[in-house]
Protein backbone atom coordinates (compact mmCIF):
# COMPACT_ATOMS: atom_id res chain seq x y z
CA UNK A 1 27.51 -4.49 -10.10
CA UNK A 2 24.01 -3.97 -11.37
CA UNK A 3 21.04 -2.59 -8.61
CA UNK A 4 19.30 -5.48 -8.87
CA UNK A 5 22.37 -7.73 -8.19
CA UNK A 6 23.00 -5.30 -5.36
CA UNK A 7 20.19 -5.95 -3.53
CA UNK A 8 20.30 -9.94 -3.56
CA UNK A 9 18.85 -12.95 -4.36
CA UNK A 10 15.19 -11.70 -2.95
CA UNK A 11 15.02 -9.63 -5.43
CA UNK A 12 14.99 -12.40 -7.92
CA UNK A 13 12.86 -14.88 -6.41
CA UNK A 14 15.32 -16.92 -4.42
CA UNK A 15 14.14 -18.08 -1.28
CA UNK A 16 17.11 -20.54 0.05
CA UNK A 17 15.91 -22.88 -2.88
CA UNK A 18 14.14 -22.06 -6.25
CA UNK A 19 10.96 -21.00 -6.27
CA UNK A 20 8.78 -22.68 -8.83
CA UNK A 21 7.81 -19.63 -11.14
CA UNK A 22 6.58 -17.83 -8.26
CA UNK A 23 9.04 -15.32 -8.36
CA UNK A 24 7.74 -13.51 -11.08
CA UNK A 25 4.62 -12.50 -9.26
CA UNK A 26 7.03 -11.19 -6.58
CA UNK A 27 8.78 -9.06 -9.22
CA UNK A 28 5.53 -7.49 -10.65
CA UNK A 29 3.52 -4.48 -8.25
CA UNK A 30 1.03 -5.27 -6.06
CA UNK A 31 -1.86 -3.63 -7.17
CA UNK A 32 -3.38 -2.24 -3.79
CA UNK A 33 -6.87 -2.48 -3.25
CA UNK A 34 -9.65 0.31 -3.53
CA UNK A 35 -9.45 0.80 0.12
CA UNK A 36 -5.52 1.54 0.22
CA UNK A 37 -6.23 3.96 -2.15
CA UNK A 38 -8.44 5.49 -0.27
CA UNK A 39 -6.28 5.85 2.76
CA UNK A 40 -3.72 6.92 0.67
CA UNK A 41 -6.29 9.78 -0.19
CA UNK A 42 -6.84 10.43 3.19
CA UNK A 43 -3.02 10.79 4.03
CA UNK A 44 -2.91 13.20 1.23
CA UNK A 45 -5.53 15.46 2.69
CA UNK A 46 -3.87 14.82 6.17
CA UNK A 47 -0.39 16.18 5.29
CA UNK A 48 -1.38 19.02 3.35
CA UNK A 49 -3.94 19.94 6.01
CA UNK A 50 -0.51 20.51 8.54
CA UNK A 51 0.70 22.62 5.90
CA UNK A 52 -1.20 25.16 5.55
CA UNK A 53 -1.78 28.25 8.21
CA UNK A 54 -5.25 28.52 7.01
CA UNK A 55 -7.79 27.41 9.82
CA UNK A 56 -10.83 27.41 7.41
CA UNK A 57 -8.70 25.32 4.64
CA UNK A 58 -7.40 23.08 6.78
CA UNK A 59 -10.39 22.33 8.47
CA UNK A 60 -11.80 21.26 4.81
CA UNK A 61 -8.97 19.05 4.27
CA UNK A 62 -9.63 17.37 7.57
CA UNK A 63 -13.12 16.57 6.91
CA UNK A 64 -12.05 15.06 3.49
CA UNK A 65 -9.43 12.99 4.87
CA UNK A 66 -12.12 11.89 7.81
CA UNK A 67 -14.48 11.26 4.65
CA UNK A 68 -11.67 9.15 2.91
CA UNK A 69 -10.60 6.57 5.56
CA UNK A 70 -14.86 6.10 6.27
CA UNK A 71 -15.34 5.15 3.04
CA UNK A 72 -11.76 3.17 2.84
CA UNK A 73 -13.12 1.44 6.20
CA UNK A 74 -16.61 0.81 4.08
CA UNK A 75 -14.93 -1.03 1.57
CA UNK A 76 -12.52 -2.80 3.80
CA UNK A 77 -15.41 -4.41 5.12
CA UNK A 78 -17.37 -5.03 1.46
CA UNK A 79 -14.37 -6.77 0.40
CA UNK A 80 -13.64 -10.38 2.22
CA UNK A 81 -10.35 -11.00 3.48
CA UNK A 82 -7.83 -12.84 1.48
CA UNK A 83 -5.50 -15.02 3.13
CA UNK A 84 -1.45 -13.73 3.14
CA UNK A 85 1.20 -16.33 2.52
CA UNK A 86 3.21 -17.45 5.12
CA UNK A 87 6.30 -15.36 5.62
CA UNK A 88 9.32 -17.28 3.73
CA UNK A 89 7.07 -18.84 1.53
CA UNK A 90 7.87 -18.86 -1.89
């Protein structure tokens, strides 16, 4: 059995009836916004900041993961918010 027959009808759009062509958007990545990859920055500098014994270092990498979730926050709130689809929907 393939992976993606593994993992169920989900995987290839079904949603207890046939979605109407939907599912392909569902199959491709979501490309995340500026923001989310700015926190993912931020995380970055986070982890490797418990990582390291140095106090100076890590101190750095703190301050550039504070600097990365402020500016993620600044453009979360430049950006306006788009609505989600309801969970089951297609």
């Amino acid at each position: 059995m393939s992976r993606t027959a593994a993992l169920g009808y989900e995987v290839l759009g079904y949603c207890g009836e046939v979605c109407s062509g939907l599912h392909d958007a569902k199959m491709s990545r979501a490309v995340p916004t500026l923001a989310q990859v700015y926190e993912d920055h931020a995380a970055d500098f986070t982890r490797a900041a418990e990582q390291t014994d140095d106090p100076v270092f890590r101190n750095m990498l703190l301050t550039l993961a504070l600097q990365w979730r402020l500016a993620a926050r600044e453009e979360a709130a430049m950006r306006p918010i788009q609505p989600k689809m309801a969970d089951g929907a297609c």
